[in-house]
Structure formats: C-alpha cells, structure tokens
N, C-alpha and C. Protein backbone atom coordinates (compact mmCIF):
# COMPACT_ATOMS: atom_id res chain seq x y z
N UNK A 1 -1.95 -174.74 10.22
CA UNK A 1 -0.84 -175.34 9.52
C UNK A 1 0.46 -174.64 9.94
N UNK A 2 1.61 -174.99 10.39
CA UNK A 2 3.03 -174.73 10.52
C UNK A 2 3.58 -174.76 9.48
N UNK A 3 4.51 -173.32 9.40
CA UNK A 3 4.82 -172.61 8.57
C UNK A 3 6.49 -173.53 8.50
N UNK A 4 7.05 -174.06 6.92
CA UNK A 4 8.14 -175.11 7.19
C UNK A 4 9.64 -174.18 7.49
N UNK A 5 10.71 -174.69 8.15
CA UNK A 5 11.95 -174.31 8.42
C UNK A 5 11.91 -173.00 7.32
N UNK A 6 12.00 -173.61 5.98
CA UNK A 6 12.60 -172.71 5.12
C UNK A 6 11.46 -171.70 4.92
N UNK A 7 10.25 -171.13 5.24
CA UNK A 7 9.24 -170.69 5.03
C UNK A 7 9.52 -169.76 6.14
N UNK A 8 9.77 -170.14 7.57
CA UNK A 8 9.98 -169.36 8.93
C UNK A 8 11.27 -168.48 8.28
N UNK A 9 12.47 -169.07 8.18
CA UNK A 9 13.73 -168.23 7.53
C UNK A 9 13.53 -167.17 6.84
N UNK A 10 12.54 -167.21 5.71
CA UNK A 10 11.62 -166.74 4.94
C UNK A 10 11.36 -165.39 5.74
N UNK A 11 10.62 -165.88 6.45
CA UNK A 11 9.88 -164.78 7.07
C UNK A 11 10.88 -163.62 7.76
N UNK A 12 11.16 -164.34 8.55
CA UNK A 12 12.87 -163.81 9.60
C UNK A 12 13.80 -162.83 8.45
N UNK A 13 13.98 -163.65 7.10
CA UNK A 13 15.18 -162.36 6.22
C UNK A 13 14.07 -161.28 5.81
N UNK A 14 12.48 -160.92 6.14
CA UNK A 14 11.72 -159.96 5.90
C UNK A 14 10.93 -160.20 6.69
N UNK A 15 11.45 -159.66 8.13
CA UNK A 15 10.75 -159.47 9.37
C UNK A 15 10.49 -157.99 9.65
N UNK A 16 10.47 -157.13 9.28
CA UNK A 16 10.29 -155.88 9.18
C UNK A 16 9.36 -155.71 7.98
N UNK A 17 8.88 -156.41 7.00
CA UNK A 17 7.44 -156.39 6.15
C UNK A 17 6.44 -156.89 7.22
N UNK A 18 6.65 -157.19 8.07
CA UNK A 18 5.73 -157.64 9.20
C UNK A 18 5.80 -156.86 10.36
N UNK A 19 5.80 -155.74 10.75
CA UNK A 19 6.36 -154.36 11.48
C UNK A 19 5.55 -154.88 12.65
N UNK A 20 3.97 -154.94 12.47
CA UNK A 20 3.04 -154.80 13.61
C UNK A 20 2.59 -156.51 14.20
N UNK A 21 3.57 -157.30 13.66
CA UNK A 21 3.24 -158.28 14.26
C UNK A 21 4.30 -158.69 15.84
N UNK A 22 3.54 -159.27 16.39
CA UNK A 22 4.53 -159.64 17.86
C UNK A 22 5.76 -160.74 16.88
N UNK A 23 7.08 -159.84 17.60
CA UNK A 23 8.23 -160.78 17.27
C UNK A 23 7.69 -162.98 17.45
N UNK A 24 7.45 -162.86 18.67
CA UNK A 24 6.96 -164.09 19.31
C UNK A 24 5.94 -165.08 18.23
N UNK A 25 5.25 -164.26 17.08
CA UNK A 25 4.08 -164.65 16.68
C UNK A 25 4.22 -165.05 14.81
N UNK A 26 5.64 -164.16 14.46
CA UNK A 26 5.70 -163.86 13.04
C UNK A 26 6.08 -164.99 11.90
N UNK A 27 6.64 -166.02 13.01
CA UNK A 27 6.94 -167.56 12.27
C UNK A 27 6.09 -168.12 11.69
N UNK A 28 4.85 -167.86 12.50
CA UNK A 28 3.63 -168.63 12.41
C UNK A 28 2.43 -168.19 11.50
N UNK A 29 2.51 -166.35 10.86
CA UNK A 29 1.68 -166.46 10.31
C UNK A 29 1.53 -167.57 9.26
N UNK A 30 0.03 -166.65 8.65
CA UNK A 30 -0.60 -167.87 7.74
C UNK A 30 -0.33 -167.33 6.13
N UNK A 31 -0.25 -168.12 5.54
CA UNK A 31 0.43 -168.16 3.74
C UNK A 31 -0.20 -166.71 2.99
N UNK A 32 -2.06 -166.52 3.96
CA UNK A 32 -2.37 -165.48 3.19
C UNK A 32 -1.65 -164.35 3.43
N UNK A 33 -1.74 -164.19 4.38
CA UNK A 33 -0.71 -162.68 5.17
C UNK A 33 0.30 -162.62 4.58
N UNK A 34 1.33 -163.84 4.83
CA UNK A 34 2.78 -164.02 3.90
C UNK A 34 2.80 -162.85 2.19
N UNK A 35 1.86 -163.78 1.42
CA UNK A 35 1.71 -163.10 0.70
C UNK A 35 1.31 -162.29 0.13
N UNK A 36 0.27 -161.70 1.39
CA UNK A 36 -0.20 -160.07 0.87
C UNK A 36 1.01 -159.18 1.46
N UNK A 37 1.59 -159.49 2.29
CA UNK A 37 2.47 -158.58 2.67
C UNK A 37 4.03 -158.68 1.54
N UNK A 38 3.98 -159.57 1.11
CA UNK A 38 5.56 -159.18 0.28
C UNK A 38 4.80 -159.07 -1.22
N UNK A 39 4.21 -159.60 -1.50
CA UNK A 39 3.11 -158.73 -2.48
C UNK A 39 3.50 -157.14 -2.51
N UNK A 40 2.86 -156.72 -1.40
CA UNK A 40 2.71 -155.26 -1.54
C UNK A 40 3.68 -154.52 -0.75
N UNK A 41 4.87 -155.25 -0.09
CA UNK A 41 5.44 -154.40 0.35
C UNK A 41 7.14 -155.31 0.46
N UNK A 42 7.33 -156.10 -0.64
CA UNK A 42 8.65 -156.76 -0.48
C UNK A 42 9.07 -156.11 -1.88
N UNK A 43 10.52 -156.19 -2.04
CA UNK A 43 11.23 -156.27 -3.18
C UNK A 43 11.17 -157.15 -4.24
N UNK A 44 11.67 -157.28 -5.74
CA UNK A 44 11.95 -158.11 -6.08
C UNK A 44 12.21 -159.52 -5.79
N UNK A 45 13.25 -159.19 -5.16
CA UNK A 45 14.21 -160.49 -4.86
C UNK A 45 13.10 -160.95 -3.55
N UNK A 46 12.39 -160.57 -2.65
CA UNK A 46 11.41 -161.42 -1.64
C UNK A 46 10.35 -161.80 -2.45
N UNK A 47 10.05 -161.20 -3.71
CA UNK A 47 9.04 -161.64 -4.11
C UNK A 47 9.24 -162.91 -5.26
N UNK A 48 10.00 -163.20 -5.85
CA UNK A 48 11.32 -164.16 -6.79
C UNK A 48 11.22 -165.40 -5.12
N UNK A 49 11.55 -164.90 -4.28
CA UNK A 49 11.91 -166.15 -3.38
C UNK A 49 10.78 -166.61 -2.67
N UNK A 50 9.74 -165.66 -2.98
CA UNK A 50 8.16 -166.28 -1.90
C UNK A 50 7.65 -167.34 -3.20
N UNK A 51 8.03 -166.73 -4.59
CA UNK A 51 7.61 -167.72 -6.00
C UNK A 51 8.12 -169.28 -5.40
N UNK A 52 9.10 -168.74 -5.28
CA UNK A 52 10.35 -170.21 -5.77
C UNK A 52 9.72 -170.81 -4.28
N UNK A 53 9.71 -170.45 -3.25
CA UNK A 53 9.39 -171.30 -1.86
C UNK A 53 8.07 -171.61 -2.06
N UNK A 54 7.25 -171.14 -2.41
CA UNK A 54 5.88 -172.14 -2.13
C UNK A 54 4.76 -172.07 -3.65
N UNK A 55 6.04 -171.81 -4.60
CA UNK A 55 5.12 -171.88 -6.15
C UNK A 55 4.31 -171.09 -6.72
N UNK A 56 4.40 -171.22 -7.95
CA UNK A 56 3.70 -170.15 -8.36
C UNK A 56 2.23 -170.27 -8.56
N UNK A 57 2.20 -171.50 -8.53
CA UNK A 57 0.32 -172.18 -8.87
C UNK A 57 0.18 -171.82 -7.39
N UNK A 58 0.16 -172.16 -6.12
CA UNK A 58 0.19 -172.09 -4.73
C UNK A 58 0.28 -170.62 -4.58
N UNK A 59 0.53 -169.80 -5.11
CA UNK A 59 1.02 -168.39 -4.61
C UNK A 59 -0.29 -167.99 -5.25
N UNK A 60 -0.28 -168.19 -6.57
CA UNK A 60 -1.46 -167.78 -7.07
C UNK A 60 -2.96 -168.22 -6.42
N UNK A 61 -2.86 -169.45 -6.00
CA UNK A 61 -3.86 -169.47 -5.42
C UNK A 61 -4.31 -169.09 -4.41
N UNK A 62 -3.53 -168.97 -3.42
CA UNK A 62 -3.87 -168.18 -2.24
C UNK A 62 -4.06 -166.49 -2.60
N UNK A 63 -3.62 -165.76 -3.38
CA UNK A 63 -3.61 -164.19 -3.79
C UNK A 63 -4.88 -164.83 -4.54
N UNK A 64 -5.47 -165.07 -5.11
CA UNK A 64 -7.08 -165.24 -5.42
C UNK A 64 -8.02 -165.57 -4.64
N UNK A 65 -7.86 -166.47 -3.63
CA UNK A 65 -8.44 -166.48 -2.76
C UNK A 65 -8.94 -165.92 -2.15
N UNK A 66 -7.05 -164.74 -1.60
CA UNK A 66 -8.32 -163.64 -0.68
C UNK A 66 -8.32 -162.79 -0.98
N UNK A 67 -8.47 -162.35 -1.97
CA UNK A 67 -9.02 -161.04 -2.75
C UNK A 67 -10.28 -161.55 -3.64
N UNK A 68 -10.61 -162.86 -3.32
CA UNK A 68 -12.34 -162.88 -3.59
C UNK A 68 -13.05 -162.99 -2.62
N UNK A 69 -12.71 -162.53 -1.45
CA UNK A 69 -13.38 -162.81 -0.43
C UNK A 69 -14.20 -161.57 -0.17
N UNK A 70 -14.00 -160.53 -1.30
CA UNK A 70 -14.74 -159.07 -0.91
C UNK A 70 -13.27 -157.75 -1.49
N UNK A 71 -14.51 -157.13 -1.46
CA UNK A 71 -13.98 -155.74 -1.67
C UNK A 71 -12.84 -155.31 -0.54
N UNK A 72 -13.11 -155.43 0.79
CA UNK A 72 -12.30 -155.55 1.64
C UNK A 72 -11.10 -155.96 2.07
N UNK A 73 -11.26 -156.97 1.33
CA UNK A 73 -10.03 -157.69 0.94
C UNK A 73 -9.08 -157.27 -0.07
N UNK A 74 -9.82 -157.53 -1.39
CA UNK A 74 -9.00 -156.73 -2.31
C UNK A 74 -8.17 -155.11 -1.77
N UNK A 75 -9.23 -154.44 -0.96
CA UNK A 75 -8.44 -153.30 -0.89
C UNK A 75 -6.82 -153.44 0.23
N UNK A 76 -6.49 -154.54 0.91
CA UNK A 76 -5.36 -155.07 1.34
C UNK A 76 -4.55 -154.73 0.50
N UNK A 77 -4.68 -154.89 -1.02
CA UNK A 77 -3.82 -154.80 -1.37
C UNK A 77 -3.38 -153.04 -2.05
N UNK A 78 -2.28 -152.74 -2.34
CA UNK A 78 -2.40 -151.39 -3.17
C UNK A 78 -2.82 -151.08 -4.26
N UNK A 79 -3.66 -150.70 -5.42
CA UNK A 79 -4.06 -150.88 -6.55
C UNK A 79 -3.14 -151.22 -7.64
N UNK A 80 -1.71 -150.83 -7.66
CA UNK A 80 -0.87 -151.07 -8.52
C UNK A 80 -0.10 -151.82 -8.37
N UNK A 81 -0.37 -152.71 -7.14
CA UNK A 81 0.25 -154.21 -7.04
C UNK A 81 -0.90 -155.07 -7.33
N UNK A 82 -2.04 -154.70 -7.17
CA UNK A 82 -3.39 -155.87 -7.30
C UNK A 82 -3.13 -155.83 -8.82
N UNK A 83 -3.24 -154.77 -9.85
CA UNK A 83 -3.16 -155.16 -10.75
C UNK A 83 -2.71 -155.78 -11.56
N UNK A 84 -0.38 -154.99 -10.74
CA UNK A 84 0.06 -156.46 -11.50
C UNK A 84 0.10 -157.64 -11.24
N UNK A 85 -0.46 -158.08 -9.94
CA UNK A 85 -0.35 -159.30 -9.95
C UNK A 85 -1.45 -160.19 -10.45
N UNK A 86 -2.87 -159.50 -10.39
CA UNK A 86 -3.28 -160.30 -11.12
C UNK A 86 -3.39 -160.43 -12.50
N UNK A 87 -2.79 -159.64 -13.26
CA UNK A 87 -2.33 -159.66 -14.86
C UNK A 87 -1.10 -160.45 -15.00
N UNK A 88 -0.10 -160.62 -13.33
CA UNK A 88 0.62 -161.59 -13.86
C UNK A 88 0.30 -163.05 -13.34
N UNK A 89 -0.77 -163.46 -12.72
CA UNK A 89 -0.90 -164.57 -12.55
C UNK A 89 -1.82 -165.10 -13.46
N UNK A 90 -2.53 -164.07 -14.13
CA UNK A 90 -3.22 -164.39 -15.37
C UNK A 90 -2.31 -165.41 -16.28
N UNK A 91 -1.10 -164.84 -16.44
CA UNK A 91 -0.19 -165.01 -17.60
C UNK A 91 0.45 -166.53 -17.09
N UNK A 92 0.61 -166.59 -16.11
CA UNK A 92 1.92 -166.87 -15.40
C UNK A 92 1.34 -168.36 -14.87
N UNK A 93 0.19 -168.56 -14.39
CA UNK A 93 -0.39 -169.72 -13.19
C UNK A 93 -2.35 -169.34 -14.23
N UNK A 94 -2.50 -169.15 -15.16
CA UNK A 94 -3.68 -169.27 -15.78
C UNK A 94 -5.37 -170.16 -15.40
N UNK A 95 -4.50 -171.14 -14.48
CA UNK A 95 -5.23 -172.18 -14.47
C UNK A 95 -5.54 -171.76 -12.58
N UNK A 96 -5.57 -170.89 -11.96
CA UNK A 96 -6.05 -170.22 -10.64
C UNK A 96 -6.49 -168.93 -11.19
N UNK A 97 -6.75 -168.76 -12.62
CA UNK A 97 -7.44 -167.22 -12.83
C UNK A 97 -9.32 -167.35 -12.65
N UNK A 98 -9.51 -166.32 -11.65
CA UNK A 98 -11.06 -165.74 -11.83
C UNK A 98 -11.41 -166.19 -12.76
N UNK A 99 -13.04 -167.18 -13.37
CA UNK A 99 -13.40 -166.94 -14.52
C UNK A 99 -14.66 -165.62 -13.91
C-alpha cells in the first residue's frame, strides 16, 4: 500500500525518528513502523498529528496488531510507552481493545 501525500509529509517533518532507514526508502514505509516509531520515539505534537492523519480507531488498530504478534514484538516497543498506549487506547478507541 502507498503511503498518501499527506502521510509521506508526515514522515519527511520526522525523518530523523527514522535514523536507520535509507533516505530513498522512508516515504514508503508501512503504517506499522510509522507507528511504532512515533509511538516510542516522537513528541507530542507527532504523536496528536499521526492521531489526526490516519485516526484513532486505525492507529489503534494497527498498535494491536503488532504487538499481538508475540513477545517480540511487543518488546519494539519501550515499556512505558506500551503501557500508555495501551491504557490509552483502551480508553480512547475501546472497540480495537485485546479481549
């Protein structure tokens, strides 16, 4: 799937949360990466604008996704961002929570 205009821009104003990716390649990641990386390593305000660009039901669903894919996964993330986020998507997008 191609990542849209405003999603690439996206990426580009936090192209340095993406350090080890090839310049050539970073438009294109995929939604999960997107959001494990400003997840755990964007600000506020990237994380407010990854909401607002591709939703919060959509955000949530993909951050459940792949952190049920294994332990391995989950550990992608840092423990004190896994937690709040999934206590806030609990709250927040309820209806993509783990039963």
């Amino acid at each position: 799937m191609e990542n849209t205009p405003e999603i690439k821009a996206f990426i580009r104003e936090n192209s340095s949360l993406f350090w080890y990716t090839p310049e050539s390649k970073k438009e294109n990641i995929d939604h999960e990466f997107l959001v494990e990386h400003i997840l755990n390593y964007g600000d506020m305000d990237a994380v407010r604008k990854l909401l607002k660009i591709l939703g919060i039901e959509y955000t949530a669903k993909v951050f459940r996704a792949h952190i049920a894919k294994g332990e391995r996964f989950r550990g992608n993330y840092f423990p004190i961002y896994l937690n709040f986020f999934e206590n806030f998507f609990n709250k927040y997008a309820p209806q993509h929570t783990a039963a």
